[in-house]
N, C-alpha and C. Protein backbone atom coordinates (compact mmCIF):
# COMPACT_ATOMS: atom_id res chain seq x y z
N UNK A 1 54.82 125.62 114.73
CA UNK A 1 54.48 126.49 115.84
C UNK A 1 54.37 127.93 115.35
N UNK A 2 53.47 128.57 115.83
CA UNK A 2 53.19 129.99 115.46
C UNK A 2 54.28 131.09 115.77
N UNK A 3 53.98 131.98 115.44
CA UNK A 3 55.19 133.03 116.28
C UNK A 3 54.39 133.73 116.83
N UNK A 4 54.94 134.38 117.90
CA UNK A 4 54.07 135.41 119.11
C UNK A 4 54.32 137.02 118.55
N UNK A 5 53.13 137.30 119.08
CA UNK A 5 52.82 138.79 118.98
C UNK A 5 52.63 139.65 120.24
N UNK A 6 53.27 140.83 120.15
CA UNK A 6 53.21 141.26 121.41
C UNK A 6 53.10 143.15 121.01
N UNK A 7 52.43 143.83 122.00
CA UNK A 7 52.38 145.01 121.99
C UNK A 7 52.24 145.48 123.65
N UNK A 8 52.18 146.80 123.97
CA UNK A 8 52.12 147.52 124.89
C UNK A 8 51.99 148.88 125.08
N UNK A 9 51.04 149.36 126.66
CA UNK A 9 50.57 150.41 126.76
C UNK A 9 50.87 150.71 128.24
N UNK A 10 51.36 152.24 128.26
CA UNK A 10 51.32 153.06 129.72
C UNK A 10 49.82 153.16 130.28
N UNK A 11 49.66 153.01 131.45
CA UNK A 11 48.52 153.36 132.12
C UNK A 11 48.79 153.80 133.30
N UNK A 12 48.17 155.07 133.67
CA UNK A 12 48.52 156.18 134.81
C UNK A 12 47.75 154.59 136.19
N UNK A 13 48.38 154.06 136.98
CA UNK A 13 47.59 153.38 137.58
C UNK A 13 48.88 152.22 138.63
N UNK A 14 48.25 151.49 139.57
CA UNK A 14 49.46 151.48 139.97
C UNK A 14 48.82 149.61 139.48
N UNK A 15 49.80 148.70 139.85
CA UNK A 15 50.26 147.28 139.40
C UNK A 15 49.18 146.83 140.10
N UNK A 16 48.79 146.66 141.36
CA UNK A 16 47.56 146.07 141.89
C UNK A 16 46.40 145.93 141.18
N UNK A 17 45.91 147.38 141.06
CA UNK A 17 44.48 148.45 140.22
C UNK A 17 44.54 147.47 139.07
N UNK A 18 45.78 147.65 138.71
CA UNK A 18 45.71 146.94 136.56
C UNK A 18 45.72 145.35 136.77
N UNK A 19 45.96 144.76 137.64
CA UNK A 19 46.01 143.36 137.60
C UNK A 19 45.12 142.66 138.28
N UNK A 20 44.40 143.79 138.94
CA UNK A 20 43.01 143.63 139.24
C UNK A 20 41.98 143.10 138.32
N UNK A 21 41.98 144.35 137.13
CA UNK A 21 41.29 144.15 136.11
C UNK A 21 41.24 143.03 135.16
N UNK A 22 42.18 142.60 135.19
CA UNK A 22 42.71 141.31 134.43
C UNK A 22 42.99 140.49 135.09
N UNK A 23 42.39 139.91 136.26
CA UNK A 23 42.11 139.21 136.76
C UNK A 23 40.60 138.96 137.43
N UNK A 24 39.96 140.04 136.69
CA UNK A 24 38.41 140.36 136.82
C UNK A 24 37.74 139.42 135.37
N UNK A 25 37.96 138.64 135.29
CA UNK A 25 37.82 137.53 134.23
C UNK A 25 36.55 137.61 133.86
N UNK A 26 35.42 137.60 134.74
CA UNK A 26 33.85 137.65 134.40
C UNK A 26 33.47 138.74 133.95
N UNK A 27 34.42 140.00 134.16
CA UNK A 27 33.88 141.09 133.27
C UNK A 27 34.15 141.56 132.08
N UNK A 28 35.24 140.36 131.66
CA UNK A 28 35.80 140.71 130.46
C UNK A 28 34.64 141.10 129.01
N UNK A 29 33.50 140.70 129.18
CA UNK A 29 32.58 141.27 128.30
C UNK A 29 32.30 142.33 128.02
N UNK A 30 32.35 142.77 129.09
CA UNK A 30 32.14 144.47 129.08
C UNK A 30 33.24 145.53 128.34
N UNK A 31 34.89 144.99 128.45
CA UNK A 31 35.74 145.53 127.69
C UNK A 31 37.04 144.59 127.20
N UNK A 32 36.33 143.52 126.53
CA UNK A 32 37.22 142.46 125.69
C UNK A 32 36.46 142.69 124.46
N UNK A 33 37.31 143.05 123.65
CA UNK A 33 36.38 142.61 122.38
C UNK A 33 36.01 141.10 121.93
N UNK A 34 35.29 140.76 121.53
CA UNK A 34 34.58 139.09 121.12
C UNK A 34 34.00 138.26 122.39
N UNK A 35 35.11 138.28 123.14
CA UNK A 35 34.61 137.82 124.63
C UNK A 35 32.82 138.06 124.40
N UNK A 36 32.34 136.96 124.56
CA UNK A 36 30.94 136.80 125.02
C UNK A 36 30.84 136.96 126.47
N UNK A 37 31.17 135.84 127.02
CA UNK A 37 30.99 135.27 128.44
C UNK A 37 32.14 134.67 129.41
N UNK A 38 32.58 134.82 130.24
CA UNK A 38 33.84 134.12 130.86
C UNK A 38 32.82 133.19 132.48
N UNK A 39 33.44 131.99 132.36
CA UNK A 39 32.84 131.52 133.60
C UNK A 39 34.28 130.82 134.46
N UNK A 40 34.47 131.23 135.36
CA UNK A 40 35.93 130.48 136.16
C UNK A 40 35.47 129.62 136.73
N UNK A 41 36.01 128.49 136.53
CA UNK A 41 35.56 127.48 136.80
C UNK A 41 36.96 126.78 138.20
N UNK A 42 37.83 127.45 138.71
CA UNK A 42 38.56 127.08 139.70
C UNK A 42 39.31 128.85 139.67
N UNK A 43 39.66 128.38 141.03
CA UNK A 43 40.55 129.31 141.84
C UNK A 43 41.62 129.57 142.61
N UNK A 44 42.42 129.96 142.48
CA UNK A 44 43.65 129.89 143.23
C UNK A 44 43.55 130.01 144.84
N UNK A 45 44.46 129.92 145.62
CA UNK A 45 44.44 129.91 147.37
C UNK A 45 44.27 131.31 147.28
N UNK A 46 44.47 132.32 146.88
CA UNK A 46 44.27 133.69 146.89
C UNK A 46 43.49 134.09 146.41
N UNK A 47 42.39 133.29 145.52
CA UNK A 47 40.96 133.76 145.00
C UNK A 47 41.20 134.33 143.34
N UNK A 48 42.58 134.24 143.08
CA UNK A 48 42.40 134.42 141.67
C UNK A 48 42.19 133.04 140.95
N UNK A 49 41.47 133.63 139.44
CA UNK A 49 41.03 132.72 138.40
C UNK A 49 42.33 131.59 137.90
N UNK A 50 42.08 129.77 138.61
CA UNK A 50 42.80 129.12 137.68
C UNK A 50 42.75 128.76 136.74
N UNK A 51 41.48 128.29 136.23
CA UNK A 51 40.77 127.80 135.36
C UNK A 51 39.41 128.96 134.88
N UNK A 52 39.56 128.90 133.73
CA UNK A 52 38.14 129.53 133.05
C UNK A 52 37.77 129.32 131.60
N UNK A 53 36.46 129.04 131.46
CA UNK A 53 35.71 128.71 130.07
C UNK A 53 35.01 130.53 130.01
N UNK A 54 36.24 130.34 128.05
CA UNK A 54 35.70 131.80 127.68
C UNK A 54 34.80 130.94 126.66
N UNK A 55 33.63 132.14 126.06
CA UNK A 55 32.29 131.95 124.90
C UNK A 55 33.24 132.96 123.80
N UNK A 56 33.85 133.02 123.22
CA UNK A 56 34.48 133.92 121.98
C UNK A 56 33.56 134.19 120.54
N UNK A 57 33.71 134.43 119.98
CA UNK A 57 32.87 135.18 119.03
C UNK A 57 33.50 136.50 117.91
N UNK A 58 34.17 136.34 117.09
CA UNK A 58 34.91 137.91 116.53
C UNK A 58 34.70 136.94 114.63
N UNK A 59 33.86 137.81 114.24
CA UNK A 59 34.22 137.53 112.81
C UNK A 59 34.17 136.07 112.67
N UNK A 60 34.86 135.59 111.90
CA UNK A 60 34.73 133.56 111.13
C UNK A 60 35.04 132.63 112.55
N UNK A 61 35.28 133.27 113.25
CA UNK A 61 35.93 132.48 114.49
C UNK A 61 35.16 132.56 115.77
N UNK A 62 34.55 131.35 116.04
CA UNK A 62 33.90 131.63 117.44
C UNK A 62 34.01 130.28 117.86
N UNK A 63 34.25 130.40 119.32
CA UNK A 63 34.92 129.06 120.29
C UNK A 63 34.65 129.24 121.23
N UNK A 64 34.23 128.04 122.00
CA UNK A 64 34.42 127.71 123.41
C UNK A 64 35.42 127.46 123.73
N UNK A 65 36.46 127.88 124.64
CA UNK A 65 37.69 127.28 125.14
C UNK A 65 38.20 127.40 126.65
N UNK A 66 38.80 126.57 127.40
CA UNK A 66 39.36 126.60 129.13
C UNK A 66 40.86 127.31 128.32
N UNK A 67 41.16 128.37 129.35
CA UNK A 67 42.59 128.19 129.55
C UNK A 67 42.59 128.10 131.19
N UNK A 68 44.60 128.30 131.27
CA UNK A 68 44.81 127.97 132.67
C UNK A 68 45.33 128.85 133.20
N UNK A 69 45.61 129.55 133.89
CA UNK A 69 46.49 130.78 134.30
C UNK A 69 47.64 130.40 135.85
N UNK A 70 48.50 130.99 135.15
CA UNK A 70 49.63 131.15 136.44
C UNK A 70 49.96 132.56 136.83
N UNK A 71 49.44 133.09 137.75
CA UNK A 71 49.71 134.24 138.81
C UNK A 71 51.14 134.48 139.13
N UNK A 72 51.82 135.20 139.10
CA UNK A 72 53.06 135.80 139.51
C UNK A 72 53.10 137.66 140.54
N UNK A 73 52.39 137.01 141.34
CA UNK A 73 51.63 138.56 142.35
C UNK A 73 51.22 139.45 141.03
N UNK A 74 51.45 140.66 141.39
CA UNK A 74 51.10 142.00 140.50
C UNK A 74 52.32 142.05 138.99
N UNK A 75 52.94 141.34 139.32
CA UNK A 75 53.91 141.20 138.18
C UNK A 75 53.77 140.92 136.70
N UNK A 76 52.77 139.89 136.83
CA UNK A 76 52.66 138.93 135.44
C UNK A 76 51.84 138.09 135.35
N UNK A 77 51.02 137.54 134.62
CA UNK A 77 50.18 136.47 134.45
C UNK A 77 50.44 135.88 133.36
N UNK A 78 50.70 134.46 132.73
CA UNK A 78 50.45 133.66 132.27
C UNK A 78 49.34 132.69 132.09
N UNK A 79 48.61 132.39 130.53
CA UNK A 79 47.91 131.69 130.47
C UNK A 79 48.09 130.58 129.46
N UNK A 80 47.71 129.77 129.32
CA UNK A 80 47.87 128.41 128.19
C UNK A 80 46.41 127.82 127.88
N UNK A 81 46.28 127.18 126.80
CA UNK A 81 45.18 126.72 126.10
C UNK A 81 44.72 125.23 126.88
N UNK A 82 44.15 124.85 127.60
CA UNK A 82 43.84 123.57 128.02
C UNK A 82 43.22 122.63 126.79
N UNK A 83 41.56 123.76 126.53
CA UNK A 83 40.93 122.93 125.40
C UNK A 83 40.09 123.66 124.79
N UNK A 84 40.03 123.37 123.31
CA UNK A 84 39.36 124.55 122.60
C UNK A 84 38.96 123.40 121.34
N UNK A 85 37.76 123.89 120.53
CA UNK A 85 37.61 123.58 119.28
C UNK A 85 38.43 124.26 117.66
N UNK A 86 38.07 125.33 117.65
CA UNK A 86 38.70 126.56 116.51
C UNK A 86 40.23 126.43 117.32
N UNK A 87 40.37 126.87 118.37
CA UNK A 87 41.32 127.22 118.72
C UNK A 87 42.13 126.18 119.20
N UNK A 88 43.18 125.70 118.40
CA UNK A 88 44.18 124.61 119.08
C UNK A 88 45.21 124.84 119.98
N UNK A 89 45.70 126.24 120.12
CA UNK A 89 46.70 126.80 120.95
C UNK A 89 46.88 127.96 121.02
N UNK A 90 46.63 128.14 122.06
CA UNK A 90 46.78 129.79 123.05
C UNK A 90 47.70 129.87 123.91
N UNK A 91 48.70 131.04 123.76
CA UNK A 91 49.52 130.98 124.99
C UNK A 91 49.57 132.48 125.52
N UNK A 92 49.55 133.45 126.37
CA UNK A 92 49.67 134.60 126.12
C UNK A 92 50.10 134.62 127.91
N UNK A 93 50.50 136.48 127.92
CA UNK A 93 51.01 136.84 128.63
C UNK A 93 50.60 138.32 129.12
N UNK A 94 50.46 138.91 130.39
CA UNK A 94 50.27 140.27 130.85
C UNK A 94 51.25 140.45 132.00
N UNK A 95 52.92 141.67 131.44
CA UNK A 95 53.35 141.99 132.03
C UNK A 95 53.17 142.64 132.55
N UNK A 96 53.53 143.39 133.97
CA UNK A 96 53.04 145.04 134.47
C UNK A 96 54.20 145.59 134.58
N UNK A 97 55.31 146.66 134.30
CA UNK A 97 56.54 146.75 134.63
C UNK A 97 56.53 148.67 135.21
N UNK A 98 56.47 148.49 136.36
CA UNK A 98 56.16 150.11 137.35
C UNK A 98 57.31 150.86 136.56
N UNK A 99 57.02 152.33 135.92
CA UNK A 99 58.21 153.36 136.01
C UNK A 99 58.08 154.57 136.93
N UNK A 100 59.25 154.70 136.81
CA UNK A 100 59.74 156.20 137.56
C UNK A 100 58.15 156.76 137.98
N UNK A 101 57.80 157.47 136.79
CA UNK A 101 56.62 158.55 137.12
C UNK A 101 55.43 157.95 137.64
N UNK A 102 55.49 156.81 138.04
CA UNK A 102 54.23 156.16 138.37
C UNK A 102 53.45 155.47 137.80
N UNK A 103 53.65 155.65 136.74
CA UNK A 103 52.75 154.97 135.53
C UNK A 103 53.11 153.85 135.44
N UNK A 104 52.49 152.19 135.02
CA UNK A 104 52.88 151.25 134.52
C UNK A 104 52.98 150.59 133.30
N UNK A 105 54.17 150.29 132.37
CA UNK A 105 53.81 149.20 131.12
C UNK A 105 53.32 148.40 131.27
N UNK A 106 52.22 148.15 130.75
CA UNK A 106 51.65 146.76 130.50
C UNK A 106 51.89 146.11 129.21
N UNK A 107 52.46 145.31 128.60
CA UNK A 107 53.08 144.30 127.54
C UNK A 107 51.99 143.10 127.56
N UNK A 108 51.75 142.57 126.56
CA UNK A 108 50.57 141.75 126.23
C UNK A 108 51.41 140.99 125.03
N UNK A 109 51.46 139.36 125.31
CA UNK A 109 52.25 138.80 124.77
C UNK A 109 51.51 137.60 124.38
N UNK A 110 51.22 136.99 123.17
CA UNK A 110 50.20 136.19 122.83
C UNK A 110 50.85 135.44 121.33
N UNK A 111 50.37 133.86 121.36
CA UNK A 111 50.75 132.82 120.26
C UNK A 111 48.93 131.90 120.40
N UNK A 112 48.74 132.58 118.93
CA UNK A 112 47.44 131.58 118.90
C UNK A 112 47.66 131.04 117.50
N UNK A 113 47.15 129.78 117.73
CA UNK A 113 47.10 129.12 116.23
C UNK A 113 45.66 128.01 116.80
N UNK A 114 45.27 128.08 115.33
CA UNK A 114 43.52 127.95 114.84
C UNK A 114 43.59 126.26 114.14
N UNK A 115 42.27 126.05 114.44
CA UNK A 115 42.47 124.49 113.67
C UNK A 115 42.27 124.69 112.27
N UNK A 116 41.66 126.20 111.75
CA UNK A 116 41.21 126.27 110.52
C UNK A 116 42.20 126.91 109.97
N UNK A 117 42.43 126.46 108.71
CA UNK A 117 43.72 127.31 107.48
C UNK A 117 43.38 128.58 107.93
N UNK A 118 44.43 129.32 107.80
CA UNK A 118 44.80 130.72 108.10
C UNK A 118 46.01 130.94 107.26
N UNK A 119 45.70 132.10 105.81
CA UNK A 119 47.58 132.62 105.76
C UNK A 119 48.05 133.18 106.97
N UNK A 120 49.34 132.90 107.05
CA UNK A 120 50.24 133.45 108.29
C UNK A 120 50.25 135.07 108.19
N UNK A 121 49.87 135.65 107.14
CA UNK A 121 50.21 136.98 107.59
C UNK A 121 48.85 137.14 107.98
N UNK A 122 47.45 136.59 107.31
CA UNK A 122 46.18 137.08 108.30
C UNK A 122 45.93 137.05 109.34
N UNK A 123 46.80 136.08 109.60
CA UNK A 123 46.48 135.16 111.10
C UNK A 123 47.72 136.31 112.48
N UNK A 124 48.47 137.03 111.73
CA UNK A 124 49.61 137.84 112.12
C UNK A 124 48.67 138.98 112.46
N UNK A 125 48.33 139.35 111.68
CA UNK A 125 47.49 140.78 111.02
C UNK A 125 46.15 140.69 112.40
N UNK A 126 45.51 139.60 112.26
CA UNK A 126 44.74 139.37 113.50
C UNK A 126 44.76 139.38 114.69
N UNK A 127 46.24 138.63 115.03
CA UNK A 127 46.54 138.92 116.72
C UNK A 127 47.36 140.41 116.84
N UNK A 128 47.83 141.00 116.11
CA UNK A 128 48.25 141.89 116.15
C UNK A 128 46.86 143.46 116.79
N UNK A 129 46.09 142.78 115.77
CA UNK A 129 44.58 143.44 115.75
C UNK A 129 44.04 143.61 117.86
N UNK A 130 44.08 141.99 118.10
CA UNK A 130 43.39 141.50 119.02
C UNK A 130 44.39 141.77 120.23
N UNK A 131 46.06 142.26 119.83
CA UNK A 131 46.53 142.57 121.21
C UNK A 131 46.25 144.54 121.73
N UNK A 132 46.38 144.99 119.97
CA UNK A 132 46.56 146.62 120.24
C UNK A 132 44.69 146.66 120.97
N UNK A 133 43.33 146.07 120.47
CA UNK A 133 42.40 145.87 121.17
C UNK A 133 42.20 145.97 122.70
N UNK A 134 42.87 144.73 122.92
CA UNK A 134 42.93 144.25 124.44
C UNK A 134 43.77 145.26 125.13
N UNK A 135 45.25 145.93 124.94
CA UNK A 135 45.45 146.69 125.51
C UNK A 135 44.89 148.38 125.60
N UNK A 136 44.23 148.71 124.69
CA UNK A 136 43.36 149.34 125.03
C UNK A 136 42.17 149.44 125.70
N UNK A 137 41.28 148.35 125.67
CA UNK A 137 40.57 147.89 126.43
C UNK A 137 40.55 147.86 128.13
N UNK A 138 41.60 147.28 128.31
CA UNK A 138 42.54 147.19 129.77
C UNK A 138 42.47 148.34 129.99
N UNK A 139 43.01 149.60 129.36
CA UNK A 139 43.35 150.91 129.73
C UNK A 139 41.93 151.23 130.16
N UNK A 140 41.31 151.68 128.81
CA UNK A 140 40.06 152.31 129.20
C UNK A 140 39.33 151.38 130.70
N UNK A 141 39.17 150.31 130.81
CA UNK A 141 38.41 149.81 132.01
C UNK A 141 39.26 150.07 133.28
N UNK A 142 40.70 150.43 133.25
CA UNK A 142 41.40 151.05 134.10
C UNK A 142 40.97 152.21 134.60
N UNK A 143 41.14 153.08 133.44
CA UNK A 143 40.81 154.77 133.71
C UNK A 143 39.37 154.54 134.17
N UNK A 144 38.43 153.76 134.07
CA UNK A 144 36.69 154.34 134.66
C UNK A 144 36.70 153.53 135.81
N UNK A 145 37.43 152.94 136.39
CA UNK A 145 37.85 152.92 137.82
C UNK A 145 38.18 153.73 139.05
């Protein structure tokens, strides 16, 4: 089993606004890096994404894959790998944790492992890459909101 990688970023914004965005799944093209295409393919009683087929694409690695997501209100989201080719297991995570001044942490918590050989520190070196990414990403599509 892989080990997880995790990083995090303040964003002037309140828990709704940011979990909005990341739960805006079809636009992830616009500020995901590799993300091609996202199509949700089910939905929760509240209209968020249960199911969705991402198109990925970054460097030696490009996959079709479903994950599944579990909603926890504005709090947290969880996702898991249903089915993938390259990718045999995905697990990741988006905390939101409100402070004092208004601002929120967002924590981005992620375990991927690949069907293809990977040294462990590239494969480290990569999600490490792909979380400081994504939480920037998040930000900036926050702030032009």
């Amino acid at each position: 089993m892989a080990d997880r990688t995790n990083g995090e970023i303040t964003i002037e914004a309140d828990q709704a606004k940011i979990m909005g965005v990341i739960a805006d799944l079809p636009v992830y093209p616009d500020w995901s890096d590799g993300v091609e295409s996202v199509e949700v393919l089910d939905t929760t009683a509240d209209g968020r994404p249960d199911r969705a087929r991402f198109k990925f694409s970054s460097g030696p690695i490009k996959d079709t894959y479903i994950l599944k997501y579990t909603w926890h209100g504005d709090d947290s989201v969880d996702w898991t790998l249903e089915e993938g080719s390259v990718i045999k297991q995905q697990d990741g995570t988006y905390t939101l944790i409100p402070n004092e001044d208004g601002t929120v942490t967002v924590t981005y918590d992620l375990m991927v492992e690949l069907s293809i050989p990977m040294i462990g520190m590239i494969r480290k070196k990569a999600e490490k890459m792909i979380v400081k990414t994504a939480l920037q990403g998040l930000k900036d599509r926050v702030d032009s909101l």
